[in-house]
PDB file of N, CA and C in Angstrom:
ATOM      1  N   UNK A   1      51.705  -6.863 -14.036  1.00  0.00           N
ATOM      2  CA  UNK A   1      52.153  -7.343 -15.323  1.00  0.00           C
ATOM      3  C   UNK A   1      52.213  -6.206 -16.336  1.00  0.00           C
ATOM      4  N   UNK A   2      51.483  -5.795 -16.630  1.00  0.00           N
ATOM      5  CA  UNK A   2      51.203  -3.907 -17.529  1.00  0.00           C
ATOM      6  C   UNK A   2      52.007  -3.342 -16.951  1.00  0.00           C
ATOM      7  N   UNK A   3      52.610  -3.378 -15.710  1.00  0.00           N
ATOM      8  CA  UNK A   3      53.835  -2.232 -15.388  1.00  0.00           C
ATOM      9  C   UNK A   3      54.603  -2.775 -16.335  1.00  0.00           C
ATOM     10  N   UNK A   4      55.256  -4.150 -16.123  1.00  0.00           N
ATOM     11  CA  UNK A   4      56.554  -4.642 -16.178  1.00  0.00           C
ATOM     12  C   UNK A   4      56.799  -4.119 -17.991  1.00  0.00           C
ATOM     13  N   UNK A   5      55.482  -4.891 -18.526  1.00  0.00           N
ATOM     14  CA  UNK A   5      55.208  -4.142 -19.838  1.00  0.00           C
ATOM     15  C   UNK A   5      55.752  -2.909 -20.269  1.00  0.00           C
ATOM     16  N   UNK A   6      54.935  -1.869 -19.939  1.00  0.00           N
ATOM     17  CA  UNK A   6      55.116  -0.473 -19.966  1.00  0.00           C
ATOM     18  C   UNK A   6      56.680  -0.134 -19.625  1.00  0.00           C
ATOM     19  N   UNK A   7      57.217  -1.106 -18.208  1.00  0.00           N
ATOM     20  CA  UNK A   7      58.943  -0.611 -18.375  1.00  0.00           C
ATOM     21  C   UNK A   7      59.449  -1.016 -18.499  1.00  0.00           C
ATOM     22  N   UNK A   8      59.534  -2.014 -19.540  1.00  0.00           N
ATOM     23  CA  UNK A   8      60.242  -2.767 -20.940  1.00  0.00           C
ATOM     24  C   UNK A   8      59.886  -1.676 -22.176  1.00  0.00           C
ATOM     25  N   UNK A   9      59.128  -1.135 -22.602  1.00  0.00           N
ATOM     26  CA  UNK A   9      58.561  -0.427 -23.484  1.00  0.00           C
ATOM     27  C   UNK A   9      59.821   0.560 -23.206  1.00  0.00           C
ATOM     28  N   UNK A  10      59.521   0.768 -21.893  1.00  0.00           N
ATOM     29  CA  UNK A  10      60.120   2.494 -21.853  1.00  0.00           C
ATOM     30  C   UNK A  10      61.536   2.503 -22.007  1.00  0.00           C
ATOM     31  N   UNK A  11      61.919   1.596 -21.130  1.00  0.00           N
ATOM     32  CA  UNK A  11      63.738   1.240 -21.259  1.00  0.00           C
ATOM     33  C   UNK A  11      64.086   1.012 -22.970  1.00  0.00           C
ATOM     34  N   UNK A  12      63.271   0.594 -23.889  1.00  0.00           N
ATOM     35  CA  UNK A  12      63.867  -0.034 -25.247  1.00  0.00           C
ATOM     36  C   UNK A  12      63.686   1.722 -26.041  1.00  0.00           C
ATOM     37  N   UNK A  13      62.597   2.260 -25.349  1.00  0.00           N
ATOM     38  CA  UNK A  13      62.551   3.763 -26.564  1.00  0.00           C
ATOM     39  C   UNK A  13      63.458   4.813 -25.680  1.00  0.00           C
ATOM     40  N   UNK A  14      64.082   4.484 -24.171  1.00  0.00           N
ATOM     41  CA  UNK A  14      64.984   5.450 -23.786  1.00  0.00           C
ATOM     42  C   UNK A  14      66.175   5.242 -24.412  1.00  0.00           C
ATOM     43  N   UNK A  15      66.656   3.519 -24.679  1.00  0.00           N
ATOM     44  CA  UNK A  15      68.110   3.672 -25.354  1.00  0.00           C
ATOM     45  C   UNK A  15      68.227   3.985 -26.774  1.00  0.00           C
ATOM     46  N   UNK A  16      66.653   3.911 -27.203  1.00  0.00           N
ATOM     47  CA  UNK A  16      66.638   4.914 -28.731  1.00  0.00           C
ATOM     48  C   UNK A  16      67.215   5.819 -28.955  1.00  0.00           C
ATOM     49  N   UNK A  17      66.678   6.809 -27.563  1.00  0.00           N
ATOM     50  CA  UNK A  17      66.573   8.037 -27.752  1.00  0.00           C
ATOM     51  C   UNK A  17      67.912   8.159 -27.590  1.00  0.00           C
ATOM     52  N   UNK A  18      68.986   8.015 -26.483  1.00  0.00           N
ATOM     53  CA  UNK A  18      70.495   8.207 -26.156  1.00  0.00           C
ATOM     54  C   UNK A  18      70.995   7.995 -27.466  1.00  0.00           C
ATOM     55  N   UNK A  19      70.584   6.826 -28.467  1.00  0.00           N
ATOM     56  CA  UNK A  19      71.255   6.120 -29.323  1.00  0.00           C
ATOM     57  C   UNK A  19      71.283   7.142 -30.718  1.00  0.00           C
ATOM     58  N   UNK A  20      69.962   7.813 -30.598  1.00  0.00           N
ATOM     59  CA  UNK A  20      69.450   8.363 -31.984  1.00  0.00           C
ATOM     60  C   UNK A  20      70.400  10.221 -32.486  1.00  0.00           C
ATOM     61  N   UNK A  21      70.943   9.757 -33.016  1.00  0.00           N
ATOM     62  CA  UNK A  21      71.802  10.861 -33.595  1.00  0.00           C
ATOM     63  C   UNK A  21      71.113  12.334 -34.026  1.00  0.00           C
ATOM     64  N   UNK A  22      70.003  11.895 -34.873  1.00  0.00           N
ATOM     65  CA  UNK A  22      69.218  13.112 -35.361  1.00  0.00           C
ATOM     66  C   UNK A  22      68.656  13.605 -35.399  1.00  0.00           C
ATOM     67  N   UNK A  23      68.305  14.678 -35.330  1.00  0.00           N
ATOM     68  CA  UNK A  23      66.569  15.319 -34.665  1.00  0.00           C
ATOM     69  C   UNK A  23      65.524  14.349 -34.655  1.00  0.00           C
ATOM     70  N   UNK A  24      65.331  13.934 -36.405  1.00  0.00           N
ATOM     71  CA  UNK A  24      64.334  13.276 -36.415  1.00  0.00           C
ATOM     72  C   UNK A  24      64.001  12.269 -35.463  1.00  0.00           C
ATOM     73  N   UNK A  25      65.466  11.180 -35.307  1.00  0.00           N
ATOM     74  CA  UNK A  25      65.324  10.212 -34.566  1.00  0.00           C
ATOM     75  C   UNK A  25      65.026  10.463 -32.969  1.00  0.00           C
ATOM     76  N   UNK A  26      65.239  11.446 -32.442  1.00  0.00           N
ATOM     77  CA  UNK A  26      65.318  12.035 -30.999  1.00  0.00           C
ATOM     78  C   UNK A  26      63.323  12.309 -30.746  1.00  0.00           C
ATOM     79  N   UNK A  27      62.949  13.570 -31.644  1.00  0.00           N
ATOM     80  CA  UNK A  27      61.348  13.608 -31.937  1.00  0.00           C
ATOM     81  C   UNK A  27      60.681  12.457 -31.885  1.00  0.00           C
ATOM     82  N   UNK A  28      60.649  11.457 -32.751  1.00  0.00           N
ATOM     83  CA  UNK A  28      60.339  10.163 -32.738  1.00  0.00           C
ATOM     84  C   UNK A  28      60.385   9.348 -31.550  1.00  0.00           C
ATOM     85  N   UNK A  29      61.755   9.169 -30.698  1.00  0.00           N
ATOM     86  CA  UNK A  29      61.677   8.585 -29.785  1.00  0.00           C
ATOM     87  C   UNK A  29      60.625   9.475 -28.540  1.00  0.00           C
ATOM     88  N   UNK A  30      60.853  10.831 -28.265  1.00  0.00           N
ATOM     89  CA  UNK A  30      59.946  11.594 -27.257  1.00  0.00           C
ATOM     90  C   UNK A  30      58.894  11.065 -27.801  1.00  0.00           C
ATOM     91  N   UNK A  31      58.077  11.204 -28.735  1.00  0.00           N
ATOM     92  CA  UNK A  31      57.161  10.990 -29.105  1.00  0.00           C
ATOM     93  C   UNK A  31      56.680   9.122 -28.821  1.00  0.00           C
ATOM     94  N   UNK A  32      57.085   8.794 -29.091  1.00  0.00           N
ATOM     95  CA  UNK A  32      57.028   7.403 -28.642  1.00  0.00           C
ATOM     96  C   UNK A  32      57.293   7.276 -26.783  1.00  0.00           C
ATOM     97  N   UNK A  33      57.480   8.050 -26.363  1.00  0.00           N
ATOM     98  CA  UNK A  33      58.025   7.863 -24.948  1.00  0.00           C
ATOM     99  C   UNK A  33      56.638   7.664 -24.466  1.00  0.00           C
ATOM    100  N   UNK A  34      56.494   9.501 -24.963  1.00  0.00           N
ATOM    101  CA  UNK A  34      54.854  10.378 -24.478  1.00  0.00           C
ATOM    102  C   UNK A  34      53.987   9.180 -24.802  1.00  0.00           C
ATOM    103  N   UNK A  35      53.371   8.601 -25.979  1.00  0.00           N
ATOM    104  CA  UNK A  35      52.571   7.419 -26.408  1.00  0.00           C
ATOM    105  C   UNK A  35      52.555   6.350 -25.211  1.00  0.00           C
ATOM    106  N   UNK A  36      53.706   5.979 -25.101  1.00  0.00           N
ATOM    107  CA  UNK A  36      53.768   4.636 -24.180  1.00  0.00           C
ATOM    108  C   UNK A  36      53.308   5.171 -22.803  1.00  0.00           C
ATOM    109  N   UNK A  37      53.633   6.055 -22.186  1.00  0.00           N
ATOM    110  CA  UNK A  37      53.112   7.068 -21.200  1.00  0.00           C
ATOM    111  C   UNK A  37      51.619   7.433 -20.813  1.00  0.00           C
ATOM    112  N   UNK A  38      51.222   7.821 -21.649  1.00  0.00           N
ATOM    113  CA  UNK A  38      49.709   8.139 -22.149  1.00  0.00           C
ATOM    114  C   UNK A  38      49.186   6.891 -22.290  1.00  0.00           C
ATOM    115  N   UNK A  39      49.692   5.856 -22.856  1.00  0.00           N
ATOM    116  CA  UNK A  39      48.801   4.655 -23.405  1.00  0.00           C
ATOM    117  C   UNK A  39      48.830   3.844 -22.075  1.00  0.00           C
ATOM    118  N   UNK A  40      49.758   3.603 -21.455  1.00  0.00           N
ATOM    119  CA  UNK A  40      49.482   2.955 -20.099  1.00  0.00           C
ATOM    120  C   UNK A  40      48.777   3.484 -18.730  1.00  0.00           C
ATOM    121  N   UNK A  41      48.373   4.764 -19.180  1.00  0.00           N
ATOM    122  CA  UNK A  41      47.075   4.719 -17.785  1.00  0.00           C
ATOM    123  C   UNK A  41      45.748   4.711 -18.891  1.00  0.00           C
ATOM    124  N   UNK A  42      45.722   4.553 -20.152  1.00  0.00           N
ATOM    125  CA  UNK A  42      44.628   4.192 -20.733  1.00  0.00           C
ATOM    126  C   UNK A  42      44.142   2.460 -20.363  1.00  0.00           C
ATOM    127  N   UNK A  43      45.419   1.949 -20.786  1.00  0.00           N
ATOM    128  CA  UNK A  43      44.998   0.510 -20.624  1.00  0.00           C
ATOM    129  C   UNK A  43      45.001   0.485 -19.004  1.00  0.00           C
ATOM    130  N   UNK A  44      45.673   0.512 -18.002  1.00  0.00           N
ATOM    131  CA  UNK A  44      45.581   0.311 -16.508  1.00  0.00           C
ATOM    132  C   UNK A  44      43.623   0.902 -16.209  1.00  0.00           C
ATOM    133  N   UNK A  45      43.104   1.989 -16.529  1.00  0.00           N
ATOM    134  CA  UNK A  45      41.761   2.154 -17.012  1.00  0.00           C
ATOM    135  C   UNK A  45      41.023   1.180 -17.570  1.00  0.00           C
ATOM    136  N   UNK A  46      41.239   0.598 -18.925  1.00  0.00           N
ATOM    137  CA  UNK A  46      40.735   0.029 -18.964  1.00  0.00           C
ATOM    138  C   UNK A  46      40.577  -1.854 -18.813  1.00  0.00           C
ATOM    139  N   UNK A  47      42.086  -2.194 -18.246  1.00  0.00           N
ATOM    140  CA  UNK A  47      41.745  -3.472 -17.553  1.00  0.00           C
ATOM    141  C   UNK A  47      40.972  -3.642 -16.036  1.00  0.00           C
ATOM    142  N   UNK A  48      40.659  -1.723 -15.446  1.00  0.00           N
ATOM    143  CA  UNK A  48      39.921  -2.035 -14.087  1.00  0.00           C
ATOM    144  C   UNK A  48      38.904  -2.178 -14.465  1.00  0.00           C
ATOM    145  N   UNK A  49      38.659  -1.480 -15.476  1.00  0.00           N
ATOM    146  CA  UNK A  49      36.882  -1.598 -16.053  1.00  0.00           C
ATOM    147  C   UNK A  49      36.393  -3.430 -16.787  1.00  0.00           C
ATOM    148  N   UNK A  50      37.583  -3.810 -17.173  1.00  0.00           N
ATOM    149  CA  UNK A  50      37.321  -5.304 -17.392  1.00  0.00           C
ATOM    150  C   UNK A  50      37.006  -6.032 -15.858  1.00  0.00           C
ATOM    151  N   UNK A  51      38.087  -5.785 -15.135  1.00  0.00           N
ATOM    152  CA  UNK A  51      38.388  -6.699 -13.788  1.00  0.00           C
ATOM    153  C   UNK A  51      37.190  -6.354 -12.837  1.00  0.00           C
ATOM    154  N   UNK A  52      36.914  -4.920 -13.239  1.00  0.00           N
ATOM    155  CA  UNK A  52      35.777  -4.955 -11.870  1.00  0.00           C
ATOM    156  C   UNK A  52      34.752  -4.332 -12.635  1.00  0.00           C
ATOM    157  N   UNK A  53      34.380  -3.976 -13.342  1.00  0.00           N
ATOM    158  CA  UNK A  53      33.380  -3.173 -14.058  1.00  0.00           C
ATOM    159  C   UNK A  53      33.161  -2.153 -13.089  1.00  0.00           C
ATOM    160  N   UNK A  54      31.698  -1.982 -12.978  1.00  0.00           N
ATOM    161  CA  UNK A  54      31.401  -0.426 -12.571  1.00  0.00           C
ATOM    162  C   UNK A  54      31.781  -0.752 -10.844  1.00  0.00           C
ATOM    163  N   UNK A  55      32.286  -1.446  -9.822  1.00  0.00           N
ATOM    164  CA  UNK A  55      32.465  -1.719  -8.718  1.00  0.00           C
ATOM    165  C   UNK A  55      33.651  -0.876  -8.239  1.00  0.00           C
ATOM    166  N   UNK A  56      34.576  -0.739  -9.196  1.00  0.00           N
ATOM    167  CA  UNK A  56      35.630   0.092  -8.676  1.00  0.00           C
ATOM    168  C   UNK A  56      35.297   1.285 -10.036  1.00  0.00           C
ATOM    169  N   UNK A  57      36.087   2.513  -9.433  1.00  0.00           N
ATOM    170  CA  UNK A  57      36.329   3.537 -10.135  1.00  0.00           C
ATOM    171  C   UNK A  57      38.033   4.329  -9.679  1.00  0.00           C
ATOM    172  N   UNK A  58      38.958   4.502 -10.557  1.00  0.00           N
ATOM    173  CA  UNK A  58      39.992   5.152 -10.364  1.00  0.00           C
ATOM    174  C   UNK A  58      39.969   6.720 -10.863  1.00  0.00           C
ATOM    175  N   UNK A  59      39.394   6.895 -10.973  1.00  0.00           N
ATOM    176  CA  UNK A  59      38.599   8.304 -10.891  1.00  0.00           C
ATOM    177  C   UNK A  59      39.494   9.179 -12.065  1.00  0.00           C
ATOM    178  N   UNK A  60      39.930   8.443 -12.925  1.00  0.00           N
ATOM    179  CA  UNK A  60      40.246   9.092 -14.657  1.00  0.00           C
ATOM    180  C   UNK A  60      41.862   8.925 -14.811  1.00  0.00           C
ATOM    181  N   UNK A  61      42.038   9.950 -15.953  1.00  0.00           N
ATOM    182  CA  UNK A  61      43.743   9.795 -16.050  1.00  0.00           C
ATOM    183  C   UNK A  61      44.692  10.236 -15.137  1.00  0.00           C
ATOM    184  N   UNK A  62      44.269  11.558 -14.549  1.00  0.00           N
ATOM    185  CA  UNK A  62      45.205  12.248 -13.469  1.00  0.00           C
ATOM    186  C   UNK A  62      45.169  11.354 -12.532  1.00  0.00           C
ATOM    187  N   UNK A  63      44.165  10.590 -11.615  1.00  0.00           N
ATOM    188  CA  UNK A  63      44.546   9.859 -10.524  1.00  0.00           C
ATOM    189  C   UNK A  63      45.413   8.335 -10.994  1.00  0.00           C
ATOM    190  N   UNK A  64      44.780   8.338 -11.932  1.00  0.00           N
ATOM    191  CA  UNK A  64      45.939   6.640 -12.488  1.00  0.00           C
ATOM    192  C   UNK A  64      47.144   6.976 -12.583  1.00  0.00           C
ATOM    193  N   UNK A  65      47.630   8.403 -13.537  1.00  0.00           N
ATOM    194  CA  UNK A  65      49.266   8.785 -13.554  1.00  0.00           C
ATOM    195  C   UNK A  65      49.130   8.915 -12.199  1.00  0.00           C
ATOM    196  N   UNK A  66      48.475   9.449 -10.809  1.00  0.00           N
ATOM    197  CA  UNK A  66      49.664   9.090  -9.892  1.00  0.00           C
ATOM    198  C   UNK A  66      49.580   7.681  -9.325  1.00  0.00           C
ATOM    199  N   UNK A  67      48.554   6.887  -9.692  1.00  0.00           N
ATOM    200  CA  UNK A  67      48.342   5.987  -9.487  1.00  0.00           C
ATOM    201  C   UNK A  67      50.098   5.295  -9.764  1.00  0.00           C
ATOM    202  N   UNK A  68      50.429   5.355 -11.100  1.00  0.00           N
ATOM    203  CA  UNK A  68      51.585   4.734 -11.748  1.00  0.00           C
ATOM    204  C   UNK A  68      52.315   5.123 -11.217  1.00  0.00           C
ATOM    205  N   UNK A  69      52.948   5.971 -11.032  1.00  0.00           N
ATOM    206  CA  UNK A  69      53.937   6.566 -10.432  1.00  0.00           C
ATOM    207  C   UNK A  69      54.277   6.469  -8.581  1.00  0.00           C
ATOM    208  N   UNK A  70      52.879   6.135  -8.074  1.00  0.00           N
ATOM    209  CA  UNK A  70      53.160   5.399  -6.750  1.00  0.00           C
ATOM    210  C   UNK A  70      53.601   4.334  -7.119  1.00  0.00           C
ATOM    211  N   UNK A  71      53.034   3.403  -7.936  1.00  0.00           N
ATOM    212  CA  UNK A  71      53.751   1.909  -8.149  1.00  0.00           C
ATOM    213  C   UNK A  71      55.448   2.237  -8.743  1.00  0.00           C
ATOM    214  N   UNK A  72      55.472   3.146  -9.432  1.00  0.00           N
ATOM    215  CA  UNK A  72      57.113   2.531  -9.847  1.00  0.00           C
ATOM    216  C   UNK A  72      57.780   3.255  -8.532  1.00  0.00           C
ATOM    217  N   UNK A  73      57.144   4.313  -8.126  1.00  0.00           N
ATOM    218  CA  UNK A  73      57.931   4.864  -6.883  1.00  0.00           C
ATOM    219  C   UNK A  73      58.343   3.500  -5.931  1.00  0.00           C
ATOM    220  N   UNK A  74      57.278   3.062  -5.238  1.00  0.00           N
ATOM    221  CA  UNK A  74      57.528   1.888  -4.113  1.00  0.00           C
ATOM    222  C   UNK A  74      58.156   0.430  -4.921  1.00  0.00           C
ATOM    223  N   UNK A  75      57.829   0.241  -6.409  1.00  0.00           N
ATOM    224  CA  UNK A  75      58.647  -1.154  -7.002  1.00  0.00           C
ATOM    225  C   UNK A  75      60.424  -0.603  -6.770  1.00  0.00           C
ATOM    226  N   UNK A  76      60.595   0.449  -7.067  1.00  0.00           N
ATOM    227  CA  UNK A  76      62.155   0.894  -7.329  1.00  0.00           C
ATOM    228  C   UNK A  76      62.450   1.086  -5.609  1.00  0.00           C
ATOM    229  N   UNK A  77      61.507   1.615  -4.579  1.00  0.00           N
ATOM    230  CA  UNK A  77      61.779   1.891  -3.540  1.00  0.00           C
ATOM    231  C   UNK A  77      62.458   0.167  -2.382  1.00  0.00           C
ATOM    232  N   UNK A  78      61.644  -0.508  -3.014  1.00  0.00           N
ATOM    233  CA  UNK A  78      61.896  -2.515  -2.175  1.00  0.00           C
ATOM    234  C   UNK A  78      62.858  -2.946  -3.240  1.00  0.00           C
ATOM    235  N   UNK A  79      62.878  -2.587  -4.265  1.00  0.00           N
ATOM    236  CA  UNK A  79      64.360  -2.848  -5.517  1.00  0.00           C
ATOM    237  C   UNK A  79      65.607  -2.660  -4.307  1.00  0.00           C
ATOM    238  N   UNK A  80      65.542  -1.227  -4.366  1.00  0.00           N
ATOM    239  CA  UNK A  80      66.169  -0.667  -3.711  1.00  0.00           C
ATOM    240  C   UNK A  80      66.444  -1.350  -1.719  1.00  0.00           C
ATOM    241  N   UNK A  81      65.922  -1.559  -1.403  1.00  0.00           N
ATOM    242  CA  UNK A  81      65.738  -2.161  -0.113  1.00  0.00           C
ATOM    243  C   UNK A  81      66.212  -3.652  -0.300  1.00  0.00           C
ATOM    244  N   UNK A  82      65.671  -4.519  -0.836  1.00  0.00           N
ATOM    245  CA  UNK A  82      66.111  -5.479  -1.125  1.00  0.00           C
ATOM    246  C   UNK A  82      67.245  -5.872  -1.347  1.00  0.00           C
ATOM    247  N   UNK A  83      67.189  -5.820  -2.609  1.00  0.00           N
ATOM    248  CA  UNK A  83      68.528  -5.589  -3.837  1.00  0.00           C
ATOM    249  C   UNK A  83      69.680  -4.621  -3.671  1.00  0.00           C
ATOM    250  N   UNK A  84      69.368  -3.206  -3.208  1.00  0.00           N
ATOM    251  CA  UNK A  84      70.839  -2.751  -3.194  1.00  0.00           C
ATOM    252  C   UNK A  84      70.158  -2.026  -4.730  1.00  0.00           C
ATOM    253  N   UNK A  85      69.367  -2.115  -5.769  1.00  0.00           N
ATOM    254  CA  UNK A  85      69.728  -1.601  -7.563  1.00  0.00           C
ATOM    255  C   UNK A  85      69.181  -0.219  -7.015  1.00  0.00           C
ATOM    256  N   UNK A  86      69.613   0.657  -8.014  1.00  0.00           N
ATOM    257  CA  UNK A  86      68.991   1.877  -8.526  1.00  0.00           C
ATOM    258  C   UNK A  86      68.985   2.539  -9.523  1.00  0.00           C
ATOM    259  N   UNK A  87      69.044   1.080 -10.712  1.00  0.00           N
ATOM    260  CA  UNK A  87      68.634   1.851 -11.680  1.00  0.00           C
ATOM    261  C   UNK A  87      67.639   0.075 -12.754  1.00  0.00           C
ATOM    262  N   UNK A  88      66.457   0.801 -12.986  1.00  0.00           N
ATOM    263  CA  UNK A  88      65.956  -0.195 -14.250  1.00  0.00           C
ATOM    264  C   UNK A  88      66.450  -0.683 -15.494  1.00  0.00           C
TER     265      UNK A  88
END
């Protein structure tokens, strides 16, 4: 569910960014990218620490980013298998 989140987030500040004419607006959107980026292996952290408390450990931010990035790898990979899509 926090993926699907996170890439709804990301898709609405990527067509910002295509959309945004001016430096400012371009800065802003990276910046907002990086945030949403950063903020979702914070929360994926801390809903394991809700769901399992001290029983599991994902062993910090570097293993959760690849943590994430296996998941969108294999969600886009059965997209792909399934469906035929290749793009979010």
């Amino acid at each position: 569910m926090s993926l699907e989140v996170v890439l709804v987030a990301k898709s609405a500040i990527l067509g910002r960014l295509r959309a945004a004419s001016s430096t400012g607006g371009k800065v802003a959107s990276v910046l907002a990218l990086w945030v949403v980026a950063a903020g979702s292996k914070l929360v994926i952290l801390r809903l394991v620490k809700l769901l399992f408390g001290d029983a599991v450990s994902l062993g910090g931010f570097f293993p959760v980013t690849f943590l994430a990035v296996s998941l969108l790898l294999s969600r886009r990979a059965v997209r792909w298998l399934l469906l035929g899509e290749t793009a979010d």
